[in-house]
N, C-alpha and C. Protein backbone atom coordinates (compact mmCIF):
# COMPACT_ATOMS: atom_id res chain seq x y z
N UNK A 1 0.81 -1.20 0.00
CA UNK A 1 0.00 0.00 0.00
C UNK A 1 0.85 1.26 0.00
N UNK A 2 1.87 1.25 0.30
CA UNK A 2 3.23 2.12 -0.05
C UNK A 2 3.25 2.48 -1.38
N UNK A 3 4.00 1.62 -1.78
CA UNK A 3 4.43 1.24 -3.10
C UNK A 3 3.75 2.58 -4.70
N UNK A 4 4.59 3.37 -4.91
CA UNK A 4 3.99 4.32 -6.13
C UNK A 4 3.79 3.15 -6.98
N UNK A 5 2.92 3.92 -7.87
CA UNK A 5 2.21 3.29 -9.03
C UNK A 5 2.89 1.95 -9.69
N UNK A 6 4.28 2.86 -10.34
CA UNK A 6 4.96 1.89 -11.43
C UNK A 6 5.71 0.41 -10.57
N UNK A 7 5.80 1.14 -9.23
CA UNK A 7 6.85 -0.06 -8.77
C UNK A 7 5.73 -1.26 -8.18
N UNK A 8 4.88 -0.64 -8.03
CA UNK A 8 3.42 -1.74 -7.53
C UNK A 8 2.64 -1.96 -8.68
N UNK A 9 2.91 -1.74 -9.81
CA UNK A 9 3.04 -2.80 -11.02
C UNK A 9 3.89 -3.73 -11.45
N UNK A 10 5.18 -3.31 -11.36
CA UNK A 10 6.14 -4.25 -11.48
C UNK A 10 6.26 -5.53 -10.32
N UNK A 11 5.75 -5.15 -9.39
CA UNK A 11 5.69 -5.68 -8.20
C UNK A 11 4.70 -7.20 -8.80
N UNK A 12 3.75 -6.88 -8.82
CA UNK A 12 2.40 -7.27 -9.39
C UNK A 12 3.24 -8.80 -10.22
N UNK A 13 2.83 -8.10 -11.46
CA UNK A 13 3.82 -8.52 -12.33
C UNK A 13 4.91 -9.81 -12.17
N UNK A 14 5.57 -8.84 -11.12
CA UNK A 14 6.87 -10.44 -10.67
C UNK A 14 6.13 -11.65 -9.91
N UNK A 15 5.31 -10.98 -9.16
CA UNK A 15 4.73 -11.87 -8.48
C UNK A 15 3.88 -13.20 -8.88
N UNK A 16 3.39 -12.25 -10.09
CA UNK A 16 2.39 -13.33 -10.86
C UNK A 16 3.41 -14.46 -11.90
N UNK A 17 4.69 -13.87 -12.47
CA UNK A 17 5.59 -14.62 -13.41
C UNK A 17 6.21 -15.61 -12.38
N UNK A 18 6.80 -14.85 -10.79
CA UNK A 18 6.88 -16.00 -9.82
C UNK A 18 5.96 -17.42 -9.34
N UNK A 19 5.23 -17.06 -9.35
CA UNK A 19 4.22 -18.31 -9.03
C UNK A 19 3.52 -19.11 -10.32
N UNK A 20 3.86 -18.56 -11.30
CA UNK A 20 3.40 -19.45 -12.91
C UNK A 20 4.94 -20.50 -12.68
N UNK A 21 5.90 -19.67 -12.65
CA UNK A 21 6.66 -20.27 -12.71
C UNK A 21 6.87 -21.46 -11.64
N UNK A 22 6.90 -20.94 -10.48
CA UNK A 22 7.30 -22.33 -9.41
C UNK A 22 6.20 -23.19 -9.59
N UNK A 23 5.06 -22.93 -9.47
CA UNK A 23 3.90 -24.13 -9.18
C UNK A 23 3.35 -24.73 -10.53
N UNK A 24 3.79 -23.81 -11.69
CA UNK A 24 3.59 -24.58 -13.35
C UNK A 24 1.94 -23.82 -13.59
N UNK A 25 1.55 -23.48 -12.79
CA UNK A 25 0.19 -22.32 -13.24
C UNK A 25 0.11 -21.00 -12.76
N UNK A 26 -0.71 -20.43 -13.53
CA UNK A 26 -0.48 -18.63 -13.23
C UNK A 26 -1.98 -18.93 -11.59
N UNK A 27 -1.74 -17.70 -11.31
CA UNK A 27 -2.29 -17.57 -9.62
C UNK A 27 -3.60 -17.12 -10.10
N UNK A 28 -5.08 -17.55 -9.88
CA UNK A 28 -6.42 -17.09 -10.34
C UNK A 28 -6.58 -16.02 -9.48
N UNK A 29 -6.62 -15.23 -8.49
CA UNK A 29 -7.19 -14.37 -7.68
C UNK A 29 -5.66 -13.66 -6.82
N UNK A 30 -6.00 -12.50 -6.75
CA UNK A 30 -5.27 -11.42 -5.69
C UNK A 30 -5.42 -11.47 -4.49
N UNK A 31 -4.64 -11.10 -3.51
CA UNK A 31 -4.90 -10.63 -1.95
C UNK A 31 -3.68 -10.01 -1.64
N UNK A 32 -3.56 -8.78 -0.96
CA UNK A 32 -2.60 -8.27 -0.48
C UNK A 32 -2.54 -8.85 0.98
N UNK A 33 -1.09 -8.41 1.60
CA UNK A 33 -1.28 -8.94 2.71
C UNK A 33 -1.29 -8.35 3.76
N UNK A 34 -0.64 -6.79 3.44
CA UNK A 34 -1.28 -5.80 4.70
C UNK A 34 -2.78 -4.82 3.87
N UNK A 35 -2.38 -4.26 2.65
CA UNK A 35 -3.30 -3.51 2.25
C UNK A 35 -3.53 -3.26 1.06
N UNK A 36 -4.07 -3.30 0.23
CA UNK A 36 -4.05 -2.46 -0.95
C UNK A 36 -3.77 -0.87 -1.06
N UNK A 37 -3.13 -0.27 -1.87
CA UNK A 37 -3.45 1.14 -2.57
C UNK A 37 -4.02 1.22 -3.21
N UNK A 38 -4.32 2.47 -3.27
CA UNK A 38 -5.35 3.19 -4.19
C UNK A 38 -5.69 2.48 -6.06
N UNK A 39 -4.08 2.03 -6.11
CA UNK A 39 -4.04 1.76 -7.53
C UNK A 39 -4.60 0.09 -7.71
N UNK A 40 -3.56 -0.65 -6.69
CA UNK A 40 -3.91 -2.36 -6.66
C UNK A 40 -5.05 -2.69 -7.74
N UNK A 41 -6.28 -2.55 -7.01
CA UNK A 41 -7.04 -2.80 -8.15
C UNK A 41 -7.15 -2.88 -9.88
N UNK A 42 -6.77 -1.48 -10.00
CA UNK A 42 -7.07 -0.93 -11.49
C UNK A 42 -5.48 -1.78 -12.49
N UNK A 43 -4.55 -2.18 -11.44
CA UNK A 43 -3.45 -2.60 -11.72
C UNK A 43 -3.90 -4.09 -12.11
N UNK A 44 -4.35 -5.00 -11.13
CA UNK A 44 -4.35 -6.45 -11.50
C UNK A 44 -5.85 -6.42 -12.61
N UNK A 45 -6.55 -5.21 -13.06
CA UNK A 45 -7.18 -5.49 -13.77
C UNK A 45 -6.34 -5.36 -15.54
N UNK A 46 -5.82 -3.94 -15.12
CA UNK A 46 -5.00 -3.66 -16.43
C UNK A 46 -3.77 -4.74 -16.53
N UNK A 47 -3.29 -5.68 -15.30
CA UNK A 47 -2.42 -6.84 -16.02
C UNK A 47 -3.21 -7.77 -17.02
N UNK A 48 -4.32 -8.44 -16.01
CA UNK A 48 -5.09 -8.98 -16.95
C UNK A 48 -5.14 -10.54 -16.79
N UNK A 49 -4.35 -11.11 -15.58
CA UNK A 49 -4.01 -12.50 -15.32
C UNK A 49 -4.61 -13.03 -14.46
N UNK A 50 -5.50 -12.21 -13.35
CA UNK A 50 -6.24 -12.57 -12.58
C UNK A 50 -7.82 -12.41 -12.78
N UNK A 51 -8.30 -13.43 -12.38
CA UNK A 51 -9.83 -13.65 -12.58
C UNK A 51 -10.72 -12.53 -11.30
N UNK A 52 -10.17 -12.18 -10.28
CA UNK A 52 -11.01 -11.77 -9.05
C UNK A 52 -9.90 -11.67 -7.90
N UNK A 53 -10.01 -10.38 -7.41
CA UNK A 53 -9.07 -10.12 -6.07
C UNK A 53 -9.94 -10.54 -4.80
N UNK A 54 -9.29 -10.28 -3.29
CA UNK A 54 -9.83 -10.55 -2.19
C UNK A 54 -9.72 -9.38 -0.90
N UNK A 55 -9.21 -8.39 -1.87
CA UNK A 55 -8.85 -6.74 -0.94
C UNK A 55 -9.88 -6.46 -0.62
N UNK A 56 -10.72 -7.25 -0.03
CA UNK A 56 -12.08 -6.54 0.71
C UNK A 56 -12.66 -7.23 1.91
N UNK A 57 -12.98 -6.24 2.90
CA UNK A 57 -13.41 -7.16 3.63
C UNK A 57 -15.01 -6.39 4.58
N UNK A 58 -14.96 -6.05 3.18
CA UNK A 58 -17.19 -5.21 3.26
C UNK A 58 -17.79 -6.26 2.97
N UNK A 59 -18.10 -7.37 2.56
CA UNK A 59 -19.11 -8.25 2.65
C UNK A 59 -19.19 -9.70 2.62
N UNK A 60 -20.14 -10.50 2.46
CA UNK A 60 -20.30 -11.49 2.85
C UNK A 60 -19.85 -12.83 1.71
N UNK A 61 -20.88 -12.17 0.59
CA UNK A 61 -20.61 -12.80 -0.67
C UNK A 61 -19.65 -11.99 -1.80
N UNK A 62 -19.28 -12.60 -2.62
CA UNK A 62 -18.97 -12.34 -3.85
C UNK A 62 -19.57 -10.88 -4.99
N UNK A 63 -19.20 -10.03 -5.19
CA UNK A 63 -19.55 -8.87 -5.90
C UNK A 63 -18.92 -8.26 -7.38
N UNK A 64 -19.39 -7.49 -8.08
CA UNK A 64 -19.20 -7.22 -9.18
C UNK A 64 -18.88 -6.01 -9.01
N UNK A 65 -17.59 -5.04 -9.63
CA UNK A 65 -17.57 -4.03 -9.56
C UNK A 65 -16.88 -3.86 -11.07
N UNK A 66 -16.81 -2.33 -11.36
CA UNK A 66 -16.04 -1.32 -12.81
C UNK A 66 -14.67 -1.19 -12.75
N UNK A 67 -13.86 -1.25 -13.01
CA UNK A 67 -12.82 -1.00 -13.13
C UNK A 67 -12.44 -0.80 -14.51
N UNK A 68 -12.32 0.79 -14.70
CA UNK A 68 -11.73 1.22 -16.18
C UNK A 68 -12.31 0.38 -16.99
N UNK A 69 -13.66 0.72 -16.78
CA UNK A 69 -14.98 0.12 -18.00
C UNK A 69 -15.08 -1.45 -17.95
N UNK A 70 -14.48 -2.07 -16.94
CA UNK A 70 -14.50 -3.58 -17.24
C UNK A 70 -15.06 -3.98 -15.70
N UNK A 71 -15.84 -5.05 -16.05
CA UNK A 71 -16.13 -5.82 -14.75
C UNK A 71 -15.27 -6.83 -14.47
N UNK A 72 -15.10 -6.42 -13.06
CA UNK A 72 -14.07 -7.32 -12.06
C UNK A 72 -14.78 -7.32 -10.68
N UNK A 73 -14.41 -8.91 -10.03
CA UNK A 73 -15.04 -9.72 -9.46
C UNK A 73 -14.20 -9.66 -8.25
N UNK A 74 -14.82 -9.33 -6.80
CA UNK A 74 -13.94 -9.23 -5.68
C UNK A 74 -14.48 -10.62 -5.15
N UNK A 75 -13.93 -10.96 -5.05
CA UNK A 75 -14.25 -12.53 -3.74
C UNK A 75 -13.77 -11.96 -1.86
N UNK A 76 -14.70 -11.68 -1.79
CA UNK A 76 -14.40 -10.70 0.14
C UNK A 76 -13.78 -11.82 0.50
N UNK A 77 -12.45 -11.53 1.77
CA UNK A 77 -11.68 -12.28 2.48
C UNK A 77 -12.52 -11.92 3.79
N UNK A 78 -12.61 -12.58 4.33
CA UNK A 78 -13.17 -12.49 5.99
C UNK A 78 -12.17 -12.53 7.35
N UNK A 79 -12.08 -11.41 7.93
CA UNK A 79 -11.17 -11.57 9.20
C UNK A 79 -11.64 -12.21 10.60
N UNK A 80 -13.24 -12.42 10.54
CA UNK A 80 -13.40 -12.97 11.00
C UNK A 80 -13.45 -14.01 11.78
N UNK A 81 -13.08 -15.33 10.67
CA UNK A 81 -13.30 -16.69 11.09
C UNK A 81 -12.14 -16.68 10.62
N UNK A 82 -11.24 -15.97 11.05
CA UNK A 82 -9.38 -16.15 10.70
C UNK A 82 -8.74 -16.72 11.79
N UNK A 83 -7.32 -17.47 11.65
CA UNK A 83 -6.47 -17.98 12.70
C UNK A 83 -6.01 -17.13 13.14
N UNK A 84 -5.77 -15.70 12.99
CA UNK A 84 -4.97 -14.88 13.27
C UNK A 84 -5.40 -14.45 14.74
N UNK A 85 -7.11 -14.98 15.01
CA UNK A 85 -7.29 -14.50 16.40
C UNK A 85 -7.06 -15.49 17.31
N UNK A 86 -5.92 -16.54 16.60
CA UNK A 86 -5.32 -17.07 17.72
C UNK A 86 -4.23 -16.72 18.60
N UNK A 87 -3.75 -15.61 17.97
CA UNK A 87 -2.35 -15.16 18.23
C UNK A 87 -2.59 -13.82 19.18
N UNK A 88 -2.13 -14.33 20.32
CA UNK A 88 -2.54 -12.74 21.25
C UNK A 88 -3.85 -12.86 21.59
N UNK A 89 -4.86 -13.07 21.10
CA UNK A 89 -6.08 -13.32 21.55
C UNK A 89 -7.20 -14.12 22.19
N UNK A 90 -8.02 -13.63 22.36
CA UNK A 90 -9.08 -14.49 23.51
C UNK A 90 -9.06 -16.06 22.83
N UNK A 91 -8.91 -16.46 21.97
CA UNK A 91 -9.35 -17.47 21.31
C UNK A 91 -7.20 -18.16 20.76
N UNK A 92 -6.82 -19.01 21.67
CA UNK A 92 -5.71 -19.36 22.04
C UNK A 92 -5.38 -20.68 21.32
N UNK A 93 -6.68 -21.49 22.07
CA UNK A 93 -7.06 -23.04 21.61
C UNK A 93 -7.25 -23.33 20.89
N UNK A 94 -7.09 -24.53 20.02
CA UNK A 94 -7.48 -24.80 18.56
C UNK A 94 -9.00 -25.19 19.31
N UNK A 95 -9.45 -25.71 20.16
CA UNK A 95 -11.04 -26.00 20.75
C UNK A 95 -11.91 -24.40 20.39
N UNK A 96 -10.99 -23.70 21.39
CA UNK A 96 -12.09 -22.14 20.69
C UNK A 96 -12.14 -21.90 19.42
N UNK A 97 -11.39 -22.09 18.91
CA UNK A 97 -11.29 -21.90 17.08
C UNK A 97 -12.22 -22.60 17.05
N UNK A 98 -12.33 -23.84 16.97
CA UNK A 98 -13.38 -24.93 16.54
C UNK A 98 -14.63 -24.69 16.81
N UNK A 99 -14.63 -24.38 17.97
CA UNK A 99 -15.93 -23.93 18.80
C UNK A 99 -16.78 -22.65 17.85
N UNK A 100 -15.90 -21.47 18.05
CA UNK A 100 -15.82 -20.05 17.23
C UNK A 100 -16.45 -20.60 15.36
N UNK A 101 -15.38 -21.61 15.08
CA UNK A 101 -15.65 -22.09 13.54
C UNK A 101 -17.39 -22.42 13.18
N UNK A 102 -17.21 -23.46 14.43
CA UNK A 102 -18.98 -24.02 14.13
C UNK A 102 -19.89 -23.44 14.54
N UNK A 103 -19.81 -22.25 15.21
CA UNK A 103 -21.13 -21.44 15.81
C UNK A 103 -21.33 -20.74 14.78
N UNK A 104 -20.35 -20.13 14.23
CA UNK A 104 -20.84 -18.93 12.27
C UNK A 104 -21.03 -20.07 11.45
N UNK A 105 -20.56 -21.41 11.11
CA UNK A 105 -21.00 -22.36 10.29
C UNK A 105 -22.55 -22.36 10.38
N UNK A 106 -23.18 -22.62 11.85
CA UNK A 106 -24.17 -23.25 12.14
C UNK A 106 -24.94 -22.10 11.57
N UNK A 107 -24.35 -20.91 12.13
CA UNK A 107 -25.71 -19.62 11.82
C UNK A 107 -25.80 -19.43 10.38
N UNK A 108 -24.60 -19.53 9.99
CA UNK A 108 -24.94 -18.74 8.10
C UNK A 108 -25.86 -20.17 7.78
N UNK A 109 -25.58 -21.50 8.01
CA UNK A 109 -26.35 -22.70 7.62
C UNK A 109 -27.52 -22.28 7.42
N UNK A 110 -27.85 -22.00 8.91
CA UNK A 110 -29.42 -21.41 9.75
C UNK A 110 -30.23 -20.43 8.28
N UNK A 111 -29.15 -19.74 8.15
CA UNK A 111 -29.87 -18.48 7.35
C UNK A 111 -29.49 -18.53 5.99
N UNK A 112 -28.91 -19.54 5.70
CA UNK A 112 -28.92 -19.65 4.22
C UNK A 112 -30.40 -20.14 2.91
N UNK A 113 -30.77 -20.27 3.98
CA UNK A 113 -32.93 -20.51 3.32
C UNK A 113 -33.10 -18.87 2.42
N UNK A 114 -32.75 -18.16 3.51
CA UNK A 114 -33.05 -16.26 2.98
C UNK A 114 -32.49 -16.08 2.42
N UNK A 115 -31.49 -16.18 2.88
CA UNK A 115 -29.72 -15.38 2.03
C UNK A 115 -28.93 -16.30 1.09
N UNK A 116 -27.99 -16.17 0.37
CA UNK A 116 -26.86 -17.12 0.20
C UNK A 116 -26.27 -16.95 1.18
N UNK A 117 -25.14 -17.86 1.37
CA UNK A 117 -23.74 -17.55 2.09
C UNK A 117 -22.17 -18.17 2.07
N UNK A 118 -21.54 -17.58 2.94
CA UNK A 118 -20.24 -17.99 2.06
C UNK A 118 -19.34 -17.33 3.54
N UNK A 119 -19.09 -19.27 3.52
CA UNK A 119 -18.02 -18.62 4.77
C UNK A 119 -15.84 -19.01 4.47
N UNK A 120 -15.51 -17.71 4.81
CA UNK A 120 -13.90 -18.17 4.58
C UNK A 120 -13.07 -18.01 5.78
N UNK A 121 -12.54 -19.37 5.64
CA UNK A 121 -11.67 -19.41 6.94
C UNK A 121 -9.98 -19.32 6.53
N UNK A 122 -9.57 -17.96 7.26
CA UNK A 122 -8.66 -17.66 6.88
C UNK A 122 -7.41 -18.62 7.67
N UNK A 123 -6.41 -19.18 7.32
CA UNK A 123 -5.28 -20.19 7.48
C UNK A 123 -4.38 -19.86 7.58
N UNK A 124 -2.96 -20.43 8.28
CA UNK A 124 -1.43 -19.87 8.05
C UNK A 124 -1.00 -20.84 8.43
N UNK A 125 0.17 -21.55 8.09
CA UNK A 125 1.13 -22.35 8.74
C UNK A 125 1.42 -22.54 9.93
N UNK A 126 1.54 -21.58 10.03
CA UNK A 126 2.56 -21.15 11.34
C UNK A 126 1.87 -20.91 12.51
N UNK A 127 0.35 -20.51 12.47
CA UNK A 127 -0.72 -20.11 13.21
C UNK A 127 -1.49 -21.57 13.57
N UNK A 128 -2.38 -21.77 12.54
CA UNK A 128 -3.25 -22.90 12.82
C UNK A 128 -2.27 -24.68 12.47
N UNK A 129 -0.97 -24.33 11.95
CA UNK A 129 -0.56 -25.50 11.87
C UNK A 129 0.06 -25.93 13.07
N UNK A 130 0.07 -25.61 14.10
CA UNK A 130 0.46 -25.86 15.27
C UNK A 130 -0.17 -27.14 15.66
N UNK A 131 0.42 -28.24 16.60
CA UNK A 131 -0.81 -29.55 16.56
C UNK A 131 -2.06 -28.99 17.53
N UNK A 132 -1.73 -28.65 18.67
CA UNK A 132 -2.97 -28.37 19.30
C UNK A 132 -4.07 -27.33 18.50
N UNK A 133 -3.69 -26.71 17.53
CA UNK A 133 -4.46 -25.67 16.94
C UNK A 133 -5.38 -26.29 15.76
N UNK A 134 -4.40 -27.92 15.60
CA UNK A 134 -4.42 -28.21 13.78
C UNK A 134 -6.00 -29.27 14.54
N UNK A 135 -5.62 -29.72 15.70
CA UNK A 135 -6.63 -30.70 16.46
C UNK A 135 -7.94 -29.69 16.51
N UNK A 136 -8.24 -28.34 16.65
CA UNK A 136 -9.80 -27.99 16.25
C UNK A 136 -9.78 -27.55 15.10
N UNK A 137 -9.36 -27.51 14.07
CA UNK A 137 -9.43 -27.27 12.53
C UNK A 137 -9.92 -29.04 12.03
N UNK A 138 -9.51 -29.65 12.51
CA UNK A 138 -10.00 -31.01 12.26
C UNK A 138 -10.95 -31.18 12.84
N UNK A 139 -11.61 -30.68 14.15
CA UNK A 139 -13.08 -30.79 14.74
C UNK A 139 -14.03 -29.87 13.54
N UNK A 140 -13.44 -28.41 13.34
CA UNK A 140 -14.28 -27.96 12.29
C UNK A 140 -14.68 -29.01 11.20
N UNK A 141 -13.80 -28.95 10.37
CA UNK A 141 -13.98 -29.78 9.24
C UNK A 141 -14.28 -31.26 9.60
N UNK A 142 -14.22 -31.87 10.60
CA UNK A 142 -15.31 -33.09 10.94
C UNK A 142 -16.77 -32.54 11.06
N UNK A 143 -17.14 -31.45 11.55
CA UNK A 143 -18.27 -30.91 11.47
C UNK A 143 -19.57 -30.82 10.41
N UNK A 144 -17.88 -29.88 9.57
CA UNK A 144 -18.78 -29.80 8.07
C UNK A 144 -18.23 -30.61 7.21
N UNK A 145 -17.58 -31.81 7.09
CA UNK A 145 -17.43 -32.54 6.02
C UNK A 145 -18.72 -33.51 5.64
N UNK A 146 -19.09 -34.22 4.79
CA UNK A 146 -20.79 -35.06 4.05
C UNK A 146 -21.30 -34.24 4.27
N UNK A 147 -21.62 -32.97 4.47
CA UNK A 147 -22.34 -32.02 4.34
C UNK A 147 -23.39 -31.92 3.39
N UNK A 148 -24.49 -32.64 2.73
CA UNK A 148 -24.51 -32.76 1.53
C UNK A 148 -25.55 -31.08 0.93
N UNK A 149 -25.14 -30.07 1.91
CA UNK A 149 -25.70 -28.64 1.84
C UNK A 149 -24.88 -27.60 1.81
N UNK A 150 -23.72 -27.80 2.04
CA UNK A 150 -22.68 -27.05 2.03
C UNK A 150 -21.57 -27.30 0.72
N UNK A 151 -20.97 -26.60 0.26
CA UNK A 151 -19.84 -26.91 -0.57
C UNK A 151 -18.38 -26.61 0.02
N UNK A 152 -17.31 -27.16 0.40
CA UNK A 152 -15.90 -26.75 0.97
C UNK A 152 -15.29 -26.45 -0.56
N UNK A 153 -14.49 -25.41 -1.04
CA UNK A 153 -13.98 -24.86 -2.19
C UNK A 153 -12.79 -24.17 -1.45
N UNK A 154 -12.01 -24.17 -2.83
CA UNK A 154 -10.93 -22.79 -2.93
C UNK A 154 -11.56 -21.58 -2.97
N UNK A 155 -10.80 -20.39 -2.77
CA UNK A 155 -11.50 -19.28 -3.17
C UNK A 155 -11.70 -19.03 -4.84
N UNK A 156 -10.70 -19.58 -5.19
CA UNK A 156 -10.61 -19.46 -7.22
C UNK A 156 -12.00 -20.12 -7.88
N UNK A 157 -12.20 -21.41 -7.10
CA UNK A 157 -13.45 -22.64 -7.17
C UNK A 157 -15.05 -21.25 -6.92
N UNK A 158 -14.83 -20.68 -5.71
CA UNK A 158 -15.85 -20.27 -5.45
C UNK A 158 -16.10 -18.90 -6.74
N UNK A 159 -15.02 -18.10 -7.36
CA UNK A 159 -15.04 -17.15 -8.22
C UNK A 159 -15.44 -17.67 -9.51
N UNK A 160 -14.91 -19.03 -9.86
CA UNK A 160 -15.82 -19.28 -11.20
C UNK A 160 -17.24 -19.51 -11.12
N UNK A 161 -17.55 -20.15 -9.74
CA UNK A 161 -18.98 -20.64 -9.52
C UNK A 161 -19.52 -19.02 -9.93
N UNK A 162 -19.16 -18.27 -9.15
CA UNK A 162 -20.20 -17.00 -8.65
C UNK A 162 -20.14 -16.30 -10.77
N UNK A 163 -18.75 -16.42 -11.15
CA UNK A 163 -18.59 -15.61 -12.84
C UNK A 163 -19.52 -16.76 -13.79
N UNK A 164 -20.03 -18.09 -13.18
CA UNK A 164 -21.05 -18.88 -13.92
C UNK A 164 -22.15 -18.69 -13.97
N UNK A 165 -22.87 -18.64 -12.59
CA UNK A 165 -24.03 -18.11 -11.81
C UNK A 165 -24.58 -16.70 -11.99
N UNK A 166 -23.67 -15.82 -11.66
CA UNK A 166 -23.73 -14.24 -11.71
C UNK A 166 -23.24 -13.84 -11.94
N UNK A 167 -23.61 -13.94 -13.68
CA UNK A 167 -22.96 -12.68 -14.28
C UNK A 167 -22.48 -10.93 -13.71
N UNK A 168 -21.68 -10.33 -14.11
CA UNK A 168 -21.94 -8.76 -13.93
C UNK A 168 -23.03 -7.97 -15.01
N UNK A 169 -23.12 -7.47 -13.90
CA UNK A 169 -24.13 -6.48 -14.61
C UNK A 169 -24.28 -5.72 -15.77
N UNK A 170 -24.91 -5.12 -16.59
CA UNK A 170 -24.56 -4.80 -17.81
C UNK A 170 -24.19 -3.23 -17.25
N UNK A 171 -23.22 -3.04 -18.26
CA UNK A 171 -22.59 -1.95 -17.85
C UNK A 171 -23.43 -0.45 -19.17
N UNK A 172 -24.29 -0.61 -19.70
CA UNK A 172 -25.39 0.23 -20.70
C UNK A 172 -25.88 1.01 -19.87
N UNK A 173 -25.97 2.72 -20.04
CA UNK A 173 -26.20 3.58 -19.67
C UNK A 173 -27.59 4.12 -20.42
């Protein structure tokens, strides 16, 4: 979020030729990891390699927005149901995680009759891969695994569903 224009393109850029390269495919979706700038956006649209960023964290589902006349697809990241509030925070245990995990599972479930919904649980190595931490990430996902009402996805998985489903809007004035 520093970063002037040109060098947070180039930035961009390496990043995306880095990871085609090591893993043998280009990266479907964006996320910064402290912030976006002003530009981020209009940048991974004008590269052109990514399907949908995750620099948001205003809503629930999946959204359509303009960018320099083109529709682009944010997939919201959630801080919510993240590991990160294991660190320093009330929620220590991989049990509270678990606990924490299946009480928003249960409710968006609850209310998915009205609404859609779409829950993301944010991950780290180093955070939730801990064993005592990794032991309620495995109570979660014993929870919701045969689910036969729920879908478990990537975030890339969930961006084609939503660019299949829901279209963007027509952009005709």
């Amino acid at each position: 979020y520093r970063l002037d224009e040109a060098t947070e393109r180039r930035e961009i850029a390496a990043a995306y030729a880095s990871i085609e390269r090591l893993i043998g495919r280009a990266p479907e979706g964006w996320y910064c990891r402290y912030a976006p700038s002003v530009h981020t956006r209009a940048l991974l649209v004008e590269h052109g390699g990514f399907t949908y960023d995750s620099d948001a964290y205003n809503d629930e589902l999946p959204y359509w927005v303009q960018v320099a006349g083109r529709a682009h697809l944010v997939v919201p990241y959630s801080l919510v149901t993240n590991d990160a509030k294991l660190v320093g925070g009330p929620l220590v245990t991989g049990r509270a995680f678990s606990d924490f995990l299946i009480d928003a599972f249960d409710q968006l479930v609850d209310e998915a009759d009205e609404h859609p919904r779409m829950m993301s649980v944010g991950m780290h190595a180093r955070i939730l891969g801990q064993a005592p931490r990794a032991r309620g990430l495995q109570r979660f996902l014993d929870h919701v695994q045969g689910r036969s009402d729920v879908w478990i996805c990537r975030r890339g998985d969930l961006a084609a569903h939503w660019r299949a489903t829901v279209p963007p809007p027509s952009t005709s004035a």
